[in-house]
C-alpha atoms as a PDB file:
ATOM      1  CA  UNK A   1     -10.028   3.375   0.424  1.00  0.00           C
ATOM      2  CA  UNK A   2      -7.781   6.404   0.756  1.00  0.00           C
ATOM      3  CA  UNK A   3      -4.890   4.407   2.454  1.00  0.00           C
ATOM      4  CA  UNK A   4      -4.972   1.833  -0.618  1.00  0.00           C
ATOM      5  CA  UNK A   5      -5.168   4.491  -3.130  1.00  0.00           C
ATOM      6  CA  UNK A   6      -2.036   6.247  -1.508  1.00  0.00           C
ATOM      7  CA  UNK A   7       0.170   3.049  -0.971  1.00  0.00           C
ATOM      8  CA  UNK A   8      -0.148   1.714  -4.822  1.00  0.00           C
ATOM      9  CA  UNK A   9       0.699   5.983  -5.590  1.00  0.00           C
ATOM     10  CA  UNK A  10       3.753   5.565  -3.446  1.00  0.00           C
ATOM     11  CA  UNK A  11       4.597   2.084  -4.621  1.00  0.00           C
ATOM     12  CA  UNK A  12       3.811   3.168  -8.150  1.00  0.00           C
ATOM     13  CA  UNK A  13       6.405   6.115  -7.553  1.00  0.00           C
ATOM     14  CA  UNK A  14       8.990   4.072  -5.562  1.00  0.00           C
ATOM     15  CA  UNK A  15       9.150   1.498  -8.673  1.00  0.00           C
ATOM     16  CA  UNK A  16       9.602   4.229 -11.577  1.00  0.00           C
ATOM     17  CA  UNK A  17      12.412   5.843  -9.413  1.00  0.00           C
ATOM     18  CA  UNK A  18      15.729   5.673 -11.724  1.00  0.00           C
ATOM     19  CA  UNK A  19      18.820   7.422 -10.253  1.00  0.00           C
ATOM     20  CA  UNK A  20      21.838   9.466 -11.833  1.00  0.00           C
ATOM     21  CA  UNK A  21      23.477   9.009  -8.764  1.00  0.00           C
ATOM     22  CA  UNK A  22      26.102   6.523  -9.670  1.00  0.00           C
ATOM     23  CA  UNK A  23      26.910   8.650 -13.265  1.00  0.00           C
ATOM     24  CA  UNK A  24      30.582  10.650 -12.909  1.00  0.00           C
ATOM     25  CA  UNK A  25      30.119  11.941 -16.506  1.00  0.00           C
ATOM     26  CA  UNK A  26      28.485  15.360 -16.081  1.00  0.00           C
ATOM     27  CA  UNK A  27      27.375  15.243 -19.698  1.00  0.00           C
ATOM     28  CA  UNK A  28      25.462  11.884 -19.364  1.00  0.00           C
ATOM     29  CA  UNK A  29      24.165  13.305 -15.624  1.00  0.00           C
ATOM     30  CA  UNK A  30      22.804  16.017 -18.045  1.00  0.00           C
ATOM     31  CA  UNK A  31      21.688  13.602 -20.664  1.00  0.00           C
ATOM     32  CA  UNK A  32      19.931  11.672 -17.728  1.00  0.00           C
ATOM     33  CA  UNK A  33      18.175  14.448 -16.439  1.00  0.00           C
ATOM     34  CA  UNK A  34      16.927  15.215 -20.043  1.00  0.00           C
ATOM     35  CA  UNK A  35      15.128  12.168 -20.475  1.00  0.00           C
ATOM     36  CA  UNK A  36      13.534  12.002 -16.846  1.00  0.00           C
ATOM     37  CA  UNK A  37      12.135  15.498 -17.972  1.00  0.00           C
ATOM     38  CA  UNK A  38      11.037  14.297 -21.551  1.00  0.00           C
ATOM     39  CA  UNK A  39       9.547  11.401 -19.800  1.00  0.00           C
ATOM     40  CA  UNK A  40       7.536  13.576 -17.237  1.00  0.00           C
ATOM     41  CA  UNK A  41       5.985  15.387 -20.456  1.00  0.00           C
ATOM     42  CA  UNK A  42       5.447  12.387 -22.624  1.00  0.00           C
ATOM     43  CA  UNK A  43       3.641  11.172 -19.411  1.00  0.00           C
ATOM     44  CA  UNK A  44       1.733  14.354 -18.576  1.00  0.00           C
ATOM     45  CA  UNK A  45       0.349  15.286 -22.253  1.00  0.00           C
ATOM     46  CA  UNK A  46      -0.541  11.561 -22.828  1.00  0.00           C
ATOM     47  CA  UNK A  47      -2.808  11.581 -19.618  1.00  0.00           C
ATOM     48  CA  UNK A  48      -4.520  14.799 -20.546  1.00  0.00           C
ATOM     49  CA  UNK A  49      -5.081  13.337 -24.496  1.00  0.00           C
ATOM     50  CA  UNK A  50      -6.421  10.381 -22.914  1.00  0.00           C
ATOM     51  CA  UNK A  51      -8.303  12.057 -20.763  1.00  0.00           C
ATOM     52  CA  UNK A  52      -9.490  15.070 -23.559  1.00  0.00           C
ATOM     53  CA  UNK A  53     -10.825  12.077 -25.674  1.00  0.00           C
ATOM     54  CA  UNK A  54     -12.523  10.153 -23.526  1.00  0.00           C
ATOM     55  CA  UNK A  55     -14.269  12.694 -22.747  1.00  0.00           C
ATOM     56  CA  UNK A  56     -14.915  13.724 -25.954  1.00  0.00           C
ATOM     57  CA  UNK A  57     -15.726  10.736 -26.980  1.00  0.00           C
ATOM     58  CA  UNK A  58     -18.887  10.426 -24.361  1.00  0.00           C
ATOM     59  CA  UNK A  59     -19.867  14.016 -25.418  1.00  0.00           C
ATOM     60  CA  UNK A  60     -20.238  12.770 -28.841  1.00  0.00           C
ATOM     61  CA  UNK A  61     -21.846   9.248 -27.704  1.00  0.00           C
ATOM     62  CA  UNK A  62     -19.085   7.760 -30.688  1.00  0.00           C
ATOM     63  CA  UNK A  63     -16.156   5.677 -29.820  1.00  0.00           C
ATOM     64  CA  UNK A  64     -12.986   7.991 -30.557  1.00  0.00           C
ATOM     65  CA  UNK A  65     -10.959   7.487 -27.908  1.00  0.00           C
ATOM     66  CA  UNK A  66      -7.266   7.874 -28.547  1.00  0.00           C
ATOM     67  CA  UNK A  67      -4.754   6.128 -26.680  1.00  0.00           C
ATOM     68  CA  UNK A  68      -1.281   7.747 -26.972  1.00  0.00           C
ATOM     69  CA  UNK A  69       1.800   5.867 -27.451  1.00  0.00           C
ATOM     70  CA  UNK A  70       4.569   8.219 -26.690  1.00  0.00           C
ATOM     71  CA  UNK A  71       4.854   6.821 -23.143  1.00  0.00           C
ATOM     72  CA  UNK A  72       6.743   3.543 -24.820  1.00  0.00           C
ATOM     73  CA  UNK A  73       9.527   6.143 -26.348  1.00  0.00           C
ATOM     74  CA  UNK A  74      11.380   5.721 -23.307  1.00  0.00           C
ATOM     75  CA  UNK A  75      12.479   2.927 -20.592  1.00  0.00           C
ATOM     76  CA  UNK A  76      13.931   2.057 -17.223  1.00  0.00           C
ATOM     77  CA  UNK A  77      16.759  -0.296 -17.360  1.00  0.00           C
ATOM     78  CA  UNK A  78      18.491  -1.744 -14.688  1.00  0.00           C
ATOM     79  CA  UNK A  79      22.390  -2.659 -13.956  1.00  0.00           C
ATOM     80  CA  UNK A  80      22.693  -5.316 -11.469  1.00  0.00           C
ATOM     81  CA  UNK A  81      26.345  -5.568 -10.423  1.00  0.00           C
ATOM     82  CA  UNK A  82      26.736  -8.855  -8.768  1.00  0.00           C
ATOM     83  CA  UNK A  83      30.396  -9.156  -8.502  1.00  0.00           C
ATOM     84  CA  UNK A  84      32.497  -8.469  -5.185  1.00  0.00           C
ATOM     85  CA  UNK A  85      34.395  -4.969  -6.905  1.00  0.00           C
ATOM     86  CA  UNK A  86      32.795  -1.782  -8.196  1.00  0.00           C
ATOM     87  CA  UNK A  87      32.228  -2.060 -11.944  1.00  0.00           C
ATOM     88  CA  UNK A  88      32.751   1.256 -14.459  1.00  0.00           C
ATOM     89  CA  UNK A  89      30.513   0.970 -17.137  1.00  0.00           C
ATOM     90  CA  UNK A  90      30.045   2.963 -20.341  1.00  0.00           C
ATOM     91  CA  UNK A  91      27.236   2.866 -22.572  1.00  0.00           C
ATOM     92  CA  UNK A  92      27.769   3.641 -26.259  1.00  0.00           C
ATOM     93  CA  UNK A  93      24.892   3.931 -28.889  1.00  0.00           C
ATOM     94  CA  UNK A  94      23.968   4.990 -32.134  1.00  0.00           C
ATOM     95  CA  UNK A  95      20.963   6.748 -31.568  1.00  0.00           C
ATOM     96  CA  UNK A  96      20.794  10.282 -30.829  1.00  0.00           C
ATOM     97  CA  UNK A  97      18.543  12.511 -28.837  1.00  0.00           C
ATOM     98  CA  UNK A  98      18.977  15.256 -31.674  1.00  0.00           C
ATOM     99  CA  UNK A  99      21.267  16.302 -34.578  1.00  0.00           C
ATOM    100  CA  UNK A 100      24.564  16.645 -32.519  1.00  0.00           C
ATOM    101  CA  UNK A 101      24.186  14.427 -29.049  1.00  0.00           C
ATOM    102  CA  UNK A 102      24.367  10.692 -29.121  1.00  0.00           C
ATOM    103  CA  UNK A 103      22.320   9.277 -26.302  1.00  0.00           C
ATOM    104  CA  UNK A 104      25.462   7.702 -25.049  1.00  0.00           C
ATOM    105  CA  UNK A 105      26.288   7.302 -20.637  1.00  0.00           C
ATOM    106  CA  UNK A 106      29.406   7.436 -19.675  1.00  0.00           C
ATOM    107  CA  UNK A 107      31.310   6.700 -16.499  1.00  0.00           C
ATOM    108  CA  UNK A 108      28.925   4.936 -14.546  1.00  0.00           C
ATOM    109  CA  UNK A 109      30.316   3.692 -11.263  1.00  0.00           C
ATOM    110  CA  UNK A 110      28.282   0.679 -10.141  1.00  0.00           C
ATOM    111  CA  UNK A 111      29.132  -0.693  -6.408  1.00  0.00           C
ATOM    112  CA  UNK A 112      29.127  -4.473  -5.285  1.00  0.00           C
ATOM    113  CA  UNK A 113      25.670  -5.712  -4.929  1.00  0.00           C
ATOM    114  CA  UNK A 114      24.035  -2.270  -6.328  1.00  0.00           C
ATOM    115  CA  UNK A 115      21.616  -1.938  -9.034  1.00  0.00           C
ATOM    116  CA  UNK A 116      21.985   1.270 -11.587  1.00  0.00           C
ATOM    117  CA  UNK A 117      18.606   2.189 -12.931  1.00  0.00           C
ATOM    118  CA  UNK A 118      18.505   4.346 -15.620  1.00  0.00           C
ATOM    119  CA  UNK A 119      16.205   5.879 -18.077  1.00  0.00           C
ATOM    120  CA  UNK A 120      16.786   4.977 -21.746  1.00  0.00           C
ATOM    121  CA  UNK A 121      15.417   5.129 -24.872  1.00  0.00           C
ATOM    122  CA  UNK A 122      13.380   2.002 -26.244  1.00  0.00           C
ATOM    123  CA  UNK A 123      14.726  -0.232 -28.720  1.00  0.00           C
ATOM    124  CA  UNK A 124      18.029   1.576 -28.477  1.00  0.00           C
ATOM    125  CA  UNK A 125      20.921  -0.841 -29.086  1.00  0.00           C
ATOM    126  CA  UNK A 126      23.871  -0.137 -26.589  1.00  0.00           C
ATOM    127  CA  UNK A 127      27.389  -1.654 -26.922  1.00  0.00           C
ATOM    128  CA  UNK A 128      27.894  -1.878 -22.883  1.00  0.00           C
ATOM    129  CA  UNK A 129      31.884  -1.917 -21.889  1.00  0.00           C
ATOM    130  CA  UNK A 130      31.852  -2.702 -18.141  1.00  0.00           C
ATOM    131  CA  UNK A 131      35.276  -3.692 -16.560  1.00  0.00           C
ATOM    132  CA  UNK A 132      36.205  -3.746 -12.606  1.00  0.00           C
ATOM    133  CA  UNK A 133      39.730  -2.167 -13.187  1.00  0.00           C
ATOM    134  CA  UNK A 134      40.589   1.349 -14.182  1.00  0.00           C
ATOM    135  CA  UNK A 135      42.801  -0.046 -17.506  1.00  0.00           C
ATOM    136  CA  UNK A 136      40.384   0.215 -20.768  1.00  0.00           C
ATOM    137  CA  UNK A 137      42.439  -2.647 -22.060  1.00  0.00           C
ATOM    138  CA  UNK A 138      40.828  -5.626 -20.165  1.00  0.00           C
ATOM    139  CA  UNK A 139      36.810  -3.745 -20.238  1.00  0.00           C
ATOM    140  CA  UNK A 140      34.264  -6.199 -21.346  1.00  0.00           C
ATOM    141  CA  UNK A 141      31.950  -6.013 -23.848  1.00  0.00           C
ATOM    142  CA  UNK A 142      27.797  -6.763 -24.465  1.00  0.00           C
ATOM    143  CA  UNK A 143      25.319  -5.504 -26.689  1.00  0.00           C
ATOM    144  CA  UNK A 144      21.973  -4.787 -25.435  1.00  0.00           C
ATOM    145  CA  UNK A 145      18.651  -3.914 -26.741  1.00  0.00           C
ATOM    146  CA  UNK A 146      16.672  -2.079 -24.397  1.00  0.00           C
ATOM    147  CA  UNK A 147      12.944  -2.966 -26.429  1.00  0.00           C
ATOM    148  CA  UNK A 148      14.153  -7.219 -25.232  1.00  0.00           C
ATOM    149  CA  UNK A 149      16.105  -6.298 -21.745  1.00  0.00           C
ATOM    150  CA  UNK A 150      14.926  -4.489 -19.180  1.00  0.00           C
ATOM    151  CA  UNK A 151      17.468  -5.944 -16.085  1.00  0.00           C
ATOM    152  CA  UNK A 152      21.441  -6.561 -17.102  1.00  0.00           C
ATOM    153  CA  UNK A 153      23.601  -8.806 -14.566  1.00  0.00           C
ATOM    154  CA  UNK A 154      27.145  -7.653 -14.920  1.00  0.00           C
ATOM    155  CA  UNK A 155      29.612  -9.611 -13.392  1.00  0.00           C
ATOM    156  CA  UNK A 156      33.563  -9.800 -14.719  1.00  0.00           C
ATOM    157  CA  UNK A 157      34.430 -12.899 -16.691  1.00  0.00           C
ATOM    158  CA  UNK A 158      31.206 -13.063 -18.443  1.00  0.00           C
ATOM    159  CA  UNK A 159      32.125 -12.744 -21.801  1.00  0.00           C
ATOM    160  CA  UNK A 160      34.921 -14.722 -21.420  1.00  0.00           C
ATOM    161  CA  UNK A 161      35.254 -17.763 -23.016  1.00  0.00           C
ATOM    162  CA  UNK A 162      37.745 -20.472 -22.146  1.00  0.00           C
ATOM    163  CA  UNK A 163      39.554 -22.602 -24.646  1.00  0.00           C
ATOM    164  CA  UNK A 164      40.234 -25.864 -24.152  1.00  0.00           C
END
């Protein structure tokens, strides 16, 4: 019983795993780090209120157990880059973490084959600009909501459109 316990911990684990590591920016490395933390605490205090109240709520003999919700805030999305070049991305948003700092991530450096995952805040709407050359005048452009998408499949060409 101890082995399954520890494999579906470490698979568990393994799966939430999102990585900074392809991020150049070192504001949106920062930014990244930020939300891993604020997701470590929204996950910590919602396990102890769940915890706190069901046990109150057996103390009591009523049922007044409160499930928290702050767990949803945030959420792992991942950039699949299926082309044959390394993709730069940069993800632009209007929502901000507080007053001054836009939750925006910038420079992100996504090999062939490789998947980005990164930590982001739900039902955020990003306007992603991916292109596989340095030149900003040829980058791409989608919009993605991260409450509907979860996994995004770059690729260049894809919002092209040919006319006939």
């Amino acid at each position: 019983m101890k082995k399954v316990f520890w494999f579906i911990t470490l698979l568990i684990v393994f799966l939430s795993c999102t990585t900074g590591r392809y991020i150049h920016d070192e504001a949106s490395v920062k930014r990244h780090k930020q939300l891993k933390g604020m997701r470590a605490g929204n996950i910590i205090g919602d396990a102890l209120l769940a915890t706190g109240s069901i046990v109150f709520s057996a103390l009591i003999g009523s049922d007044v157990a409160v499930m928290p919700e702050s767990a949803n805030q945030l959420r792992k999305i991942t950039l699949h880059n299926s082309s044959s070049d390394t993709l730069t991305v940069n993800m632009l948003t209007d929502y901000q973490i507080n007053e001054s700092v836009y939750c925006d991530f910038m420079d992100i450096r996504v090999p062939p084959g490789e998947n980005c995952r990164l930590l982001m805040p739900f039902n955020a709407v990003y306007n992603l600009y991916f292109s596989n050359t340095p030149e900003p005048e040829d980058d791409e452009m989608i919009e993605i909501d991260t409450g509907s998408k979860r996994r995004i499949e770059l690729y260049p060409g894809m919002t092209k459109v040919d006319n006939f």
